[in-house]
PDB file of N, CA and C in Angstrom:
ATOM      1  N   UNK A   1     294.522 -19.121 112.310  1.00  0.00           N
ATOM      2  CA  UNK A   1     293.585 -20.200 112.523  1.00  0.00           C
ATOM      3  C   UNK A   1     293.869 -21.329 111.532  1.00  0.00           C
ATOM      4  N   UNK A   2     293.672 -22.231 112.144  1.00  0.00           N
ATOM      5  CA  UNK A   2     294.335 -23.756 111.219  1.00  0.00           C
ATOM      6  C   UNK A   2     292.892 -24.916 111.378  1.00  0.00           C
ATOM      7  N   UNK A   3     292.229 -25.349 110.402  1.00  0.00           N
ATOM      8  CA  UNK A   3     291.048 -26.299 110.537  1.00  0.00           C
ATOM      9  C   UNK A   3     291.978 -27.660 110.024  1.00  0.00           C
ATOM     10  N   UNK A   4     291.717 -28.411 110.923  1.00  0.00           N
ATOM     11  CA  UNK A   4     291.559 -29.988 110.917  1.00  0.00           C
ATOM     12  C   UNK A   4     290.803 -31.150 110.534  1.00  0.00           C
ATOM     13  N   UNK A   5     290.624 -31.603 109.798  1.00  0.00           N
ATOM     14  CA  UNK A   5     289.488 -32.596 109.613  1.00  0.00           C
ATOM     15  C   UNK A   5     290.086 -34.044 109.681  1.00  0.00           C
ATOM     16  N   UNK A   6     288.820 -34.613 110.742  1.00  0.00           N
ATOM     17  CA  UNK A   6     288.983 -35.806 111.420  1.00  0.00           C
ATOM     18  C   UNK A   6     287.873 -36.705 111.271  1.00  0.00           C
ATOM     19  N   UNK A   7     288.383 -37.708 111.478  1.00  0.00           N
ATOM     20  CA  UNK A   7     287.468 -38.975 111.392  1.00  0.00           C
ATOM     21  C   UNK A   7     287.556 -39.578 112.700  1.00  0.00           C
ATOM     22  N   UNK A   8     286.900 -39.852 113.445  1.00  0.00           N
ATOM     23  CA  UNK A   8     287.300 -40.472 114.622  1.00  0.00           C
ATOM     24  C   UNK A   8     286.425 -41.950 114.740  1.00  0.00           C
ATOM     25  N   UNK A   9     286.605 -42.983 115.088  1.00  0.00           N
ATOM     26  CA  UNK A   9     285.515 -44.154 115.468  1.00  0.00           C
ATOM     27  C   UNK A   9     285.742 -45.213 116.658  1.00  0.00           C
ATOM     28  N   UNK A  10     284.636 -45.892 117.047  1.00  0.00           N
ATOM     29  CA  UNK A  10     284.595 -46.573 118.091  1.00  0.00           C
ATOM     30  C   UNK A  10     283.759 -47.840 117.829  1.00  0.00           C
ATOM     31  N   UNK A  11     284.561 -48.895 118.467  1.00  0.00           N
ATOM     32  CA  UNK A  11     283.644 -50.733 118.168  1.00  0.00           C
ATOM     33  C   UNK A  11     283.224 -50.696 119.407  1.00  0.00           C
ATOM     34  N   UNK A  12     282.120 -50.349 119.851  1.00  0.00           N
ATOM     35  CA  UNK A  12     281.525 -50.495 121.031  1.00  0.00           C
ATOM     36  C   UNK A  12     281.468 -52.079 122.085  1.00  0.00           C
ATOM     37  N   UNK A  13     282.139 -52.696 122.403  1.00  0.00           N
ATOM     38  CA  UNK A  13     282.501 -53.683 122.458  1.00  0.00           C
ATOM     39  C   UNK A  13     282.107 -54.491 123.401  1.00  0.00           C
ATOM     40  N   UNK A  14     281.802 -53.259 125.020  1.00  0.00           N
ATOM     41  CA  UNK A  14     280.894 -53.071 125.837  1.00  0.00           C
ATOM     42  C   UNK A  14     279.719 -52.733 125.900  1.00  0.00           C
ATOM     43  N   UNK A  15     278.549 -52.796 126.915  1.00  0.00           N
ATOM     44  CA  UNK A  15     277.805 -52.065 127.306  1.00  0.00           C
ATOM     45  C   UNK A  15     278.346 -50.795 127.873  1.00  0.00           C
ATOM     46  N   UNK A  16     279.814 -50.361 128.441  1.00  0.00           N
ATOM     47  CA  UNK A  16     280.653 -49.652 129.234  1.00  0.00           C
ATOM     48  C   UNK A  16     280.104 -47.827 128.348  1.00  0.00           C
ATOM     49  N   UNK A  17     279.466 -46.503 128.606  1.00  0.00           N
ATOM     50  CA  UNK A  17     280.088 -45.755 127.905  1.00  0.00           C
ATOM     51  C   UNK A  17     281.533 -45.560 127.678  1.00  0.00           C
ATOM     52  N   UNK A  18     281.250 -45.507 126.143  1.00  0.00           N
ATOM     53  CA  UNK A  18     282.545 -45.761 125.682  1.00  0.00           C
ATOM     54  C   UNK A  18     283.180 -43.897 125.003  1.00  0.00           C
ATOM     55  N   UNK A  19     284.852 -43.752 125.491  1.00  0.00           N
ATOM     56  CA  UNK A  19     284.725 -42.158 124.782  1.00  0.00           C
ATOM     57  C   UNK A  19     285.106 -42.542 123.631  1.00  0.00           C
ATOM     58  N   UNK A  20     283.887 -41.736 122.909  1.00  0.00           N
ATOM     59  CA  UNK A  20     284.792 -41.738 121.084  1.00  0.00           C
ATOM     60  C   UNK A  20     285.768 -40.565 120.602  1.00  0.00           C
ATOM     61  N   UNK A  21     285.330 -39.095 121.558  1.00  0.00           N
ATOM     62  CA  UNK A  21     286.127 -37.952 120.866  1.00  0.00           C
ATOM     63  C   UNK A  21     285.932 -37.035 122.146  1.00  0.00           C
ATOM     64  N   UNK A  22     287.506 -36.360 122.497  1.00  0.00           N
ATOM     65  CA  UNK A  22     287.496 -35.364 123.238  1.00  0.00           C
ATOM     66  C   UNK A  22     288.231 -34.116 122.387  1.00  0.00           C
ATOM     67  N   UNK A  23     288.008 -32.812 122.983  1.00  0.00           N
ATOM     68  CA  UNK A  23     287.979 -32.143 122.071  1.00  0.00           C
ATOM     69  C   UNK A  23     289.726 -31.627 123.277  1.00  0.00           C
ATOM     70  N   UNK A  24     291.022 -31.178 122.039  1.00  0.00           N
ATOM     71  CA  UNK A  24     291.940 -30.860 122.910  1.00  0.00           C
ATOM     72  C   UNK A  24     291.906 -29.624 123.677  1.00  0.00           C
ATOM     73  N   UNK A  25     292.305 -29.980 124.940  1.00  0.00           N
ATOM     74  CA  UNK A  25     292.492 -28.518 125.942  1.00  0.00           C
ATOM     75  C   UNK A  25     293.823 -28.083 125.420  1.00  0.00           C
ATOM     76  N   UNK A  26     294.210 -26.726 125.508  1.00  0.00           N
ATOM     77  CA  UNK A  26     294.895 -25.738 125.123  1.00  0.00           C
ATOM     78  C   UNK A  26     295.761 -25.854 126.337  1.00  0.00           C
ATOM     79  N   UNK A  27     296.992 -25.744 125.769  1.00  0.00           N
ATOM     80  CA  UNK A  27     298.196 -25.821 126.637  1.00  0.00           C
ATOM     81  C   UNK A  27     299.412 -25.479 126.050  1.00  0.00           C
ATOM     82  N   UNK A  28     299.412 -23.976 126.872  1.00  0.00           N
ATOM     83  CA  UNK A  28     301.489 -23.149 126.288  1.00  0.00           C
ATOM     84  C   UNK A  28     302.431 -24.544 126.755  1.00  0.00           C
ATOM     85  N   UNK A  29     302.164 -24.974 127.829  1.00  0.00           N
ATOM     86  CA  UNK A  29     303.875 -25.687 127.728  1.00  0.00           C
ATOM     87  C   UNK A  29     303.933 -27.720 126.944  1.00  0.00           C
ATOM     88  N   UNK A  30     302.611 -27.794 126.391  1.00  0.00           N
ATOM     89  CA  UNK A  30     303.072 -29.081 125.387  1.00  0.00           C
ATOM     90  C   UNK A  30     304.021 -28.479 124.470  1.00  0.00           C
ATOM     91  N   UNK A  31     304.543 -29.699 123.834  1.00  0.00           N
ATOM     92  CA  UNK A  31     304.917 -29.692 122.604  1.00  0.00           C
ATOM     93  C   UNK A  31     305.233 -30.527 121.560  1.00  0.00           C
ATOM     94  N   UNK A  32     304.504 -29.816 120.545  1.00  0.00           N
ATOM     95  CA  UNK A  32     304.349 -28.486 120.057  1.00  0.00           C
ATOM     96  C   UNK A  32     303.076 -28.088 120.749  1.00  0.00           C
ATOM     97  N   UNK A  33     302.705 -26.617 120.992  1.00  0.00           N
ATOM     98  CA  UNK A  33     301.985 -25.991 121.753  1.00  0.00           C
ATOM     99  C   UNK A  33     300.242 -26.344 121.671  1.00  0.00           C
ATOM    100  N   UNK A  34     299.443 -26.757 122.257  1.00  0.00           N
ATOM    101  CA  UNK A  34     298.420 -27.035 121.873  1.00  0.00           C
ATOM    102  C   UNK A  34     297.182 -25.611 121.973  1.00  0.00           C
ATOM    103  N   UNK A  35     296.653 -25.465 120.712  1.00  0.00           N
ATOM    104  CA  UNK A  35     296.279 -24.143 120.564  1.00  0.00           C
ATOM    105  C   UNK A  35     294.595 -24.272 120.930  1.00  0.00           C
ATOM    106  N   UNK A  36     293.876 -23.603 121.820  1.00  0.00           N
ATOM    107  CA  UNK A  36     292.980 -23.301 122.150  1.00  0.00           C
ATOM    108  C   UNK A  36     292.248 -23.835 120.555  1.00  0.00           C
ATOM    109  N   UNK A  37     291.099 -24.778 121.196  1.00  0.00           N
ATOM    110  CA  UNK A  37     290.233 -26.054 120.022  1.00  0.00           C
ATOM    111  C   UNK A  37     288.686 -25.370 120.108  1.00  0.00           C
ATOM    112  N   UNK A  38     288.290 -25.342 119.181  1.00  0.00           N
ATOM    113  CA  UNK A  38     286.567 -25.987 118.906  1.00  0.00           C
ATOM    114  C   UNK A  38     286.278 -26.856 118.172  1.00  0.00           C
ATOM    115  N   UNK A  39     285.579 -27.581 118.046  1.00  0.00           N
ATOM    116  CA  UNK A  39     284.836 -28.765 117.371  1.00  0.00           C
ATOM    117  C   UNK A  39     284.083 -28.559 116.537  1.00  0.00           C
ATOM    118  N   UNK A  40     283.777 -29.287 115.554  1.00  0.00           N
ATOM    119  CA  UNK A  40     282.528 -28.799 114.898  1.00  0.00           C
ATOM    120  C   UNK A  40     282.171 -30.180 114.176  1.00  0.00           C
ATOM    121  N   UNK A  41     280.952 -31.349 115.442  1.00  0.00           N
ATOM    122  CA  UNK A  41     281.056 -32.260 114.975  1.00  0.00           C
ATOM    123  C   UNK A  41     279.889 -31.858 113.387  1.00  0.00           C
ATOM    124  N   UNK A  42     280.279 -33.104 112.329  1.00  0.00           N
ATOM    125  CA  UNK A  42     279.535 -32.679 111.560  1.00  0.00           C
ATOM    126  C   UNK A  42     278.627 -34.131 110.922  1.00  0.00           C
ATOM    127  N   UNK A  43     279.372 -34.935 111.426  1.00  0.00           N
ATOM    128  CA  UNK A  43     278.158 -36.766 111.197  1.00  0.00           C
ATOM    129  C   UNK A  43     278.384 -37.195 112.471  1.00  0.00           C
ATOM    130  N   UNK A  44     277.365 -37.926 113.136  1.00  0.00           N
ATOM    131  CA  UNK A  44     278.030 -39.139 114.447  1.00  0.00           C
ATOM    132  C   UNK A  44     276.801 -40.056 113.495  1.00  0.00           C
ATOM    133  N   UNK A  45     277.506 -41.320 113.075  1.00  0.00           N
ATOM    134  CA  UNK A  45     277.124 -42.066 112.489  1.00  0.00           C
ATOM    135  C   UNK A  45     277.238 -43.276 112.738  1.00  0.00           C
ATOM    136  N   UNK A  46     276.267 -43.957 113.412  1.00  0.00           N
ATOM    137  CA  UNK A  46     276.283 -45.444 113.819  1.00  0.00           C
ATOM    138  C   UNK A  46     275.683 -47.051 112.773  1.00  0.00           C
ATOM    139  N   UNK A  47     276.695 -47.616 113.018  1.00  0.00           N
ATOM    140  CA  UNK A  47     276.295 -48.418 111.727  1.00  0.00           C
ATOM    141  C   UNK A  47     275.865 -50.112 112.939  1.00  0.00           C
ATOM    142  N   UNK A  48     274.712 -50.924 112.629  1.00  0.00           N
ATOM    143  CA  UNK A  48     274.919 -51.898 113.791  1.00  0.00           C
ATOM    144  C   UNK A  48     275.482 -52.978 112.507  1.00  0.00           C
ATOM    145  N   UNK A  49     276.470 -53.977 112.799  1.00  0.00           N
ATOM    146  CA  UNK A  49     276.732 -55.194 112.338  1.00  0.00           C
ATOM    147  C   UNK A  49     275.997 -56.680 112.145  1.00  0.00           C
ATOM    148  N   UNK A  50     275.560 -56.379 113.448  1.00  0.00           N
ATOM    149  CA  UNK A  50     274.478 -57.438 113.855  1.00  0.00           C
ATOM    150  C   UNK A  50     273.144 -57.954 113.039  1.00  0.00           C
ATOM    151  N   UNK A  51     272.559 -59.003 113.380  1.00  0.00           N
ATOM    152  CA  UNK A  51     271.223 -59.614 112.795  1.00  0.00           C
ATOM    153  C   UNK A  51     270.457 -59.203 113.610  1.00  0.00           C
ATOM    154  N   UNK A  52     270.577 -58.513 115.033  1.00  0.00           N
ATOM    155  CA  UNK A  52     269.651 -58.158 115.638  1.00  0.00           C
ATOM    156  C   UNK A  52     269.722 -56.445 115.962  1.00  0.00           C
ATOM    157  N   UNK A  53     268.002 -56.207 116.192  1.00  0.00           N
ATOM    158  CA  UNK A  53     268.209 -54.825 116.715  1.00  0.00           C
ATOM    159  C   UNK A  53     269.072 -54.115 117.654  1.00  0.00           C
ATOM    160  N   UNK A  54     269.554 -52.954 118.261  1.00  0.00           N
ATOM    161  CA  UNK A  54     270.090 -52.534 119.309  1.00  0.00           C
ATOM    162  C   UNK A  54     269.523 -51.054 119.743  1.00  0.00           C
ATOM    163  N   UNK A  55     270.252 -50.230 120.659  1.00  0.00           N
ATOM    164  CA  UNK A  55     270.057 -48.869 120.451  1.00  0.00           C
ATOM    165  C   UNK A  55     271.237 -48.544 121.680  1.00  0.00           C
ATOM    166  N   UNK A  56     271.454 -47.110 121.049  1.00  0.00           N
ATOM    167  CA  UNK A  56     272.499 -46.594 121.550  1.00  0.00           C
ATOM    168  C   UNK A  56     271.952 -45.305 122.435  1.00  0.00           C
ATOM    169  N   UNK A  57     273.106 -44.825 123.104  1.00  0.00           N
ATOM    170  CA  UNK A  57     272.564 -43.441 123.585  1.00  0.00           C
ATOM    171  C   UNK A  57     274.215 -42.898 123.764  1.00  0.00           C
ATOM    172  N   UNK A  58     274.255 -41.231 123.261  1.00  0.00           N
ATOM    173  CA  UNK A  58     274.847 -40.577 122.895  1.00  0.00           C
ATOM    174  C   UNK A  58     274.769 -39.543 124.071  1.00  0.00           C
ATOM    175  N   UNK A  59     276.492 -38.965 124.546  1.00  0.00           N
ATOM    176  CA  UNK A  59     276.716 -37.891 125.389  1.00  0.00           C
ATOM    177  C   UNK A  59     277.088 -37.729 125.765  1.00  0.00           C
ATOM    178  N   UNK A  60     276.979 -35.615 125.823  1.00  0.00           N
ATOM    179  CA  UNK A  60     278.955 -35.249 125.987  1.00  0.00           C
ATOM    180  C   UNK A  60     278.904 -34.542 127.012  1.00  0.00           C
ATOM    181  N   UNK A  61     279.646 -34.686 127.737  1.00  0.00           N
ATOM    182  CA  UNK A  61     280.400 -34.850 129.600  1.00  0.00           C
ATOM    183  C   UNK A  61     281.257 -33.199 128.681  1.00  0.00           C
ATOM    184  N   UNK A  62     280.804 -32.504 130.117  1.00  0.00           N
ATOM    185  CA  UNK A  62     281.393 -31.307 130.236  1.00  0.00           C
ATOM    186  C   UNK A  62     281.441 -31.054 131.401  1.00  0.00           C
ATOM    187  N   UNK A  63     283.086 -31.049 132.373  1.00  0.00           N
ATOM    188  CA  UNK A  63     283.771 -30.936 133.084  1.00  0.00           C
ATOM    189  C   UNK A  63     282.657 -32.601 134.022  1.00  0.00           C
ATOM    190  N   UNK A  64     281.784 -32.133 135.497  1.00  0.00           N
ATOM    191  CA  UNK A  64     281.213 -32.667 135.622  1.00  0.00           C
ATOM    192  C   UNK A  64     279.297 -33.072 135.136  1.00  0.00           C
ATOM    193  N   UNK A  65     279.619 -32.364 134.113  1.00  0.00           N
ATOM    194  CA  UNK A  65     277.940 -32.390 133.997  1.00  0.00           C
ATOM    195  C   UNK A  65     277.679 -33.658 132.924  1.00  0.00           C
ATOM    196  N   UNK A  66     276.726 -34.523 132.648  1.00  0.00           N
ATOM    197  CA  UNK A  66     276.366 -35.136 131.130  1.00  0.00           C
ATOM    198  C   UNK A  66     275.022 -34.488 130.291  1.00  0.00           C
ATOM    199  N   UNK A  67     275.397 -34.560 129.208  1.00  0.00           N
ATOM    200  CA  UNK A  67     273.823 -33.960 128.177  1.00  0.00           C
ATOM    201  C   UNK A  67     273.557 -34.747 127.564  1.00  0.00           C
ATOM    202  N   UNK A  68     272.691 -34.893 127.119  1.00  0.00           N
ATOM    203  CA  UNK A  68     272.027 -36.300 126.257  1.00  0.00           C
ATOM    204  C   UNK A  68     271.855 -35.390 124.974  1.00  0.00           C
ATOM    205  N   UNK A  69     272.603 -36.546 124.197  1.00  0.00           N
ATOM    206  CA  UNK A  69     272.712 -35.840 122.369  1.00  0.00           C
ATOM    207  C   UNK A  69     271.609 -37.185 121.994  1.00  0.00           C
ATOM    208  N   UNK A  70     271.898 -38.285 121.997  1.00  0.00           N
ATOM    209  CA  UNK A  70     270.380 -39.173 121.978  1.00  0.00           C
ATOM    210  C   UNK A  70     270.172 -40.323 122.820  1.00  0.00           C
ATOM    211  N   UNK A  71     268.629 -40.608 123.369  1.00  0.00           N
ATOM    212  CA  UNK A  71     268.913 -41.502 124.539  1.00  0.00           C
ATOM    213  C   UNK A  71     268.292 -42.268 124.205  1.00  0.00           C
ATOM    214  N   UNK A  72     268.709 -43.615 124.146  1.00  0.00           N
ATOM    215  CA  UNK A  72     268.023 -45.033 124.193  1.00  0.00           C
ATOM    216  C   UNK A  72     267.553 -44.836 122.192  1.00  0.00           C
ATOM    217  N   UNK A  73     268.746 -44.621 121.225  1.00  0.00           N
ATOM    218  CA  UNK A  73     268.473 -44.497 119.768  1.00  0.00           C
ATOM    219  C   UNK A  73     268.140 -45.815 119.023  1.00  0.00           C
ATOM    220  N   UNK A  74     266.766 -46.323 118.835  1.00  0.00           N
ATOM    221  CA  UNK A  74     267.019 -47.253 118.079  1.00  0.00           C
ATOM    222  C   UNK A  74     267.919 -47.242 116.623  1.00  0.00           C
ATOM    223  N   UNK A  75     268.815 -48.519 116.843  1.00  0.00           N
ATOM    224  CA  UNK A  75     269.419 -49.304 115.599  1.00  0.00           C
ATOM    225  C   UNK A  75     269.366 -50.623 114.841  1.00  0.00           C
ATOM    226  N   UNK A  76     268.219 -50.248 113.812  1.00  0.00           N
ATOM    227  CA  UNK A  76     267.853 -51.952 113.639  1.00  0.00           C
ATOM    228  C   UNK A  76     268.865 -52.806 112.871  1.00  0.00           C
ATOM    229  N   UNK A  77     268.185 -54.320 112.977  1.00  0.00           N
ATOM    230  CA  UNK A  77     269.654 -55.216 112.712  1.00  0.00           C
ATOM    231  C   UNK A  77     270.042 -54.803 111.106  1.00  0.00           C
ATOM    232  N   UNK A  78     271.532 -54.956 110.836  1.00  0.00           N
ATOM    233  CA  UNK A  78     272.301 -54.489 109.926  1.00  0.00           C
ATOM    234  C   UNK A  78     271.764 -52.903 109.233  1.00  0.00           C
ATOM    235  N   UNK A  79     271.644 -52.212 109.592  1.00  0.00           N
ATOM    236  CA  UNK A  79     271.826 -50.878 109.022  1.00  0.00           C
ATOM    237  C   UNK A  79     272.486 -50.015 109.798  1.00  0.00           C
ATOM    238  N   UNK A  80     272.093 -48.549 108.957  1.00  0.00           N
ATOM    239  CA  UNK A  80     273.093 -47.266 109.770  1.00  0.00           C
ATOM    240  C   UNK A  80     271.677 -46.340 110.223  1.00  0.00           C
ATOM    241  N   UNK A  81     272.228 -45.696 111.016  1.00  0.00           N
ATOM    242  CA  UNK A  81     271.617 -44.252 110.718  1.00  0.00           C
ATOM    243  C   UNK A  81     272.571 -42.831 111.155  1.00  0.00           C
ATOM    244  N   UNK A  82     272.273 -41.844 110.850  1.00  0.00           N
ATOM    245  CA  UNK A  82     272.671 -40.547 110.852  1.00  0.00           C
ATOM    246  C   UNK A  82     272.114 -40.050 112.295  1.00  0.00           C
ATOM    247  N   UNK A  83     272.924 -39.327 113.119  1.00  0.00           N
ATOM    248  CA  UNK A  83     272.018 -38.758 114.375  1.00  0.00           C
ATOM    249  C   UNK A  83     271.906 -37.836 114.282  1.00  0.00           C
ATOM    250  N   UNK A  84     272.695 -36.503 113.471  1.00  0.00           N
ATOM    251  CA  UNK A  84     272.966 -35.135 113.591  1.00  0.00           C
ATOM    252  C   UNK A  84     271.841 -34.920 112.528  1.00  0.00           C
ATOM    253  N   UNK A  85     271.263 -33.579 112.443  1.00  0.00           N
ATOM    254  CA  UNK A  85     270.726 -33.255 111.169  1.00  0.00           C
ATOM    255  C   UNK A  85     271.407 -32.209 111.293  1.00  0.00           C
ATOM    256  N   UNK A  86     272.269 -31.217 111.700  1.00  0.00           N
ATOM    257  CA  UNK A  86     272.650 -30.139 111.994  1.00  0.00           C
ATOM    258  C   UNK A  86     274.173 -30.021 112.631  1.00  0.00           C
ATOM    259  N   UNK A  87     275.140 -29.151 112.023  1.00  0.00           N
ATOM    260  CA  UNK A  87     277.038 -29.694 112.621  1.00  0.00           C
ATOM    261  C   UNK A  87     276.029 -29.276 114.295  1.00  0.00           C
ATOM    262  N   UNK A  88     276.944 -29.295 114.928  1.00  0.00           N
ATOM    263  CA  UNK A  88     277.208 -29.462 116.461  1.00  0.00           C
ATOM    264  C   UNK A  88     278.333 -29.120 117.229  1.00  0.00           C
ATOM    265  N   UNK A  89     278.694 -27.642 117.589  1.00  0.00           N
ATOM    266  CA  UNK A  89     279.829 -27.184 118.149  1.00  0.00           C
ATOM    267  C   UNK A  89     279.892 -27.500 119.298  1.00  0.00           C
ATOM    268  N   UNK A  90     281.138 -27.549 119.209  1.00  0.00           N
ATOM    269  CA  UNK A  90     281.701 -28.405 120.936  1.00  0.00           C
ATOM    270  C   UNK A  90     282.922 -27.491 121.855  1.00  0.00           C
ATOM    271  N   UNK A  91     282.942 -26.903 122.526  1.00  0.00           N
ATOM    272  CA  UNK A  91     284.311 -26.433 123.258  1.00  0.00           C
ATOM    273  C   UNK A  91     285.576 -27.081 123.844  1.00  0.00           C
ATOM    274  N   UNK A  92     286.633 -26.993 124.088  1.00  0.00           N
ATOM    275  CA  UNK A  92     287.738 -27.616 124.615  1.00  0.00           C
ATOM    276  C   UNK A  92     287.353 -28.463 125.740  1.00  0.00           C
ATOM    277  N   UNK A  93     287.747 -29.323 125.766  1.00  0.00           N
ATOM    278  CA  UNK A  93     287.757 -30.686 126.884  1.00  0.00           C
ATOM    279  C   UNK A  93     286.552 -31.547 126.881  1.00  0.00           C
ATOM    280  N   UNK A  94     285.696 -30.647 126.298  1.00  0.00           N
ATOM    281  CA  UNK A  94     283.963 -31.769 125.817  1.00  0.00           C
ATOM    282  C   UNK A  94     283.964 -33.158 125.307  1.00  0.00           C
ATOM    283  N   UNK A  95     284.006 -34.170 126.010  1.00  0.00           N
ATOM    284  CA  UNK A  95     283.940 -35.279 125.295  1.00  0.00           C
ATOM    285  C   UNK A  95     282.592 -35.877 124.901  1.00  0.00           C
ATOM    286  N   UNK A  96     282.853 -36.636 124.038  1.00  0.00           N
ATOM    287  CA  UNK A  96     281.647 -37.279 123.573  1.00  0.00           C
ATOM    288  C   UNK A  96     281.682 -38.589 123.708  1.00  0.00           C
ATOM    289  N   UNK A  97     280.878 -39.674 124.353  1.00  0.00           N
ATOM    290  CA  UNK A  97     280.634 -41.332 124.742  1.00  0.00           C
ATOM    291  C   UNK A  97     279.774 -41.393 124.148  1.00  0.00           C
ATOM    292  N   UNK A  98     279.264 -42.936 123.980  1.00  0.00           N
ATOM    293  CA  UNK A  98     279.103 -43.478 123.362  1.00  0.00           C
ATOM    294  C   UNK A  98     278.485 -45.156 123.831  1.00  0.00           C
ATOM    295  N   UNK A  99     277.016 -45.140 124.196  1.00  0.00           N
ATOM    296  CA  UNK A  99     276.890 -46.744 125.084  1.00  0.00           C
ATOM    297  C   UNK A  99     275.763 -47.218 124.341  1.00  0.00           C
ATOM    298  N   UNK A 100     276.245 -48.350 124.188  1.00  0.00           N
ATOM    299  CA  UNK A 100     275.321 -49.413 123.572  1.00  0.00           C
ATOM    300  C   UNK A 100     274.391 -49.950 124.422  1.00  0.00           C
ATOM    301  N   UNK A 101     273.463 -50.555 123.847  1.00  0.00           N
ATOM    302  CA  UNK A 101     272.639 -51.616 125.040  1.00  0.00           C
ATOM    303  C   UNK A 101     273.084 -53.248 124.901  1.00  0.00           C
ATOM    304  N   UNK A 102     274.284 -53.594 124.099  1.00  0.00           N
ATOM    305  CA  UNK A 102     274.038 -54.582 123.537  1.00  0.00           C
ATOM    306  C   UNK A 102     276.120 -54.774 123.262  1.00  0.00           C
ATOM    307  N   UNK A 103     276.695 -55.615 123.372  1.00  0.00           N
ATOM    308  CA  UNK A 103     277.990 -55.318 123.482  1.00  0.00           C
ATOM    309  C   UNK A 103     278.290 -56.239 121.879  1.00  0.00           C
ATOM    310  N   UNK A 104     279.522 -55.697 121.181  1.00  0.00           N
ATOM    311  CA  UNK A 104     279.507 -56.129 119.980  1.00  0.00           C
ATOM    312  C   UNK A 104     278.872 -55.897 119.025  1.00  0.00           C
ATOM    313  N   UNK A 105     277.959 -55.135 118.883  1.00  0.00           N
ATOM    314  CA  UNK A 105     276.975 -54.898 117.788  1.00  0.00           C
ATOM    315  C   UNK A 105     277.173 -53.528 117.106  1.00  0.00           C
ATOM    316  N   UNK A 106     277.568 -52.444 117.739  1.00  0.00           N
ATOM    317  CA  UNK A 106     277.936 -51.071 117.155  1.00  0.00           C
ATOM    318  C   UNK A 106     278.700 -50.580 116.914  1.00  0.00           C
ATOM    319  N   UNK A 107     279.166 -49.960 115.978  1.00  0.00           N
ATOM    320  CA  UNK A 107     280.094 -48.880 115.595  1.00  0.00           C
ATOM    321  C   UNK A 107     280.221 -47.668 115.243  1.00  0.00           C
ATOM    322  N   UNK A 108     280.713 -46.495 115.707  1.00  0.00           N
ATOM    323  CA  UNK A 108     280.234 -45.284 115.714  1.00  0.00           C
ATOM    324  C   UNK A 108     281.398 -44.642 114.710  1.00  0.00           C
ATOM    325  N   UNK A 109     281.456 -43.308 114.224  1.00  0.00           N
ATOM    326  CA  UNK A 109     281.941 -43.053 113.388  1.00  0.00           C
ATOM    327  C   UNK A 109     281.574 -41.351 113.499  1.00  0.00           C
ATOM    328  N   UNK A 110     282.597 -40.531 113.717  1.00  0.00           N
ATOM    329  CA  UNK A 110     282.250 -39.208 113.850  1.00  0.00           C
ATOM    330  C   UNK A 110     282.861 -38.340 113.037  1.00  0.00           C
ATOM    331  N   UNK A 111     282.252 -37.437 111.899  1.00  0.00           N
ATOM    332  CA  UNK A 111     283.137 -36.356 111.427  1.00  0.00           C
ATOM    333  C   UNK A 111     283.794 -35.039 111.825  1.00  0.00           C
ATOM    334  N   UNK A 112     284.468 -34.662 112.112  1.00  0.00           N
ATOM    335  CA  UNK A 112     285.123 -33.760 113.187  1.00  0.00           C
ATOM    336  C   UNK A 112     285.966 -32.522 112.339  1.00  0.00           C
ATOM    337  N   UNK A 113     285.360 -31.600 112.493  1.00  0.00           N
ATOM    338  CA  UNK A 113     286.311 -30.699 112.505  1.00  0.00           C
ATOM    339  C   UNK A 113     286.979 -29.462 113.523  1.00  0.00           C
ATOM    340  N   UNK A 114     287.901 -29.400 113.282  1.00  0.00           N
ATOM    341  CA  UNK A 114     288.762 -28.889 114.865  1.00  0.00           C
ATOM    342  C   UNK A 114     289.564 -27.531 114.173  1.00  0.00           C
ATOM    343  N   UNK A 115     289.124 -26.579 114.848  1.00  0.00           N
ATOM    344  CA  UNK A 115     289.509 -24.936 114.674  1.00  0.00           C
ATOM    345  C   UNK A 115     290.450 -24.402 115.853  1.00  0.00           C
ATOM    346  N   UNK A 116     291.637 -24.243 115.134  1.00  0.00           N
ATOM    347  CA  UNK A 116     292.507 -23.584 116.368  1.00  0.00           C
ATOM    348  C   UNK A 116     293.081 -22.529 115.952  1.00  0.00           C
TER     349      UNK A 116
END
């Protein structure tokens, strides 16, 4: 077993969900071999730039389904906040998006660690 630690981020630039992090699917014939992943997000941290308020909403698409990690999050003008209080395990191919209400104003920022 080999742990990874990642930083991953996104300038939300759109209203568009945007993906910030998919987790890798496992595959014998890449190369080098890609080894069966878990996640273990451990911050999703949104910072807004802006003079004005926004809010985001957070969520991770598994195969066809979506889950709401947070919906409609207020972010007031120029600060951050923290969304996780708790890491957050994720399985292979789980991605995580990322949509603003407001285009230009957010930036997301995820701590990641990846177990293979």
């Amino acid at each position: 077993m080999a742990d990874l630690f990642l930083s991953k981020v996104a300038d939300l630039t759109t209203t568009n969900a945007t993906t910030v992090y998919t987790v890798p699917t496992s595959s014998d014939s890449a190369v080098p071999k890609i080894l069966p992943t878990t996640a273990i997000i451990k911050s999703i941290h949104v910072a807004n730039d802006s003079g004005s308020a926004d809010t985001i909403t957070l969520t991770i698409t598994r195969g066809s389904d979506v889950y709401a990690i947070e919906t409609v999050k207020a972010v007031a003008a120029n600060t951050a906040i923290e969304v996780l209080t708790q890491p957050m395990v994720l399985q292979e191919a789980d991605i995580i998006k990322a949509t603003a209400a407001t285009a230009n104003r957010l930036h997301v920022i995820l701590s990641v660690m990846e177990i293979t």
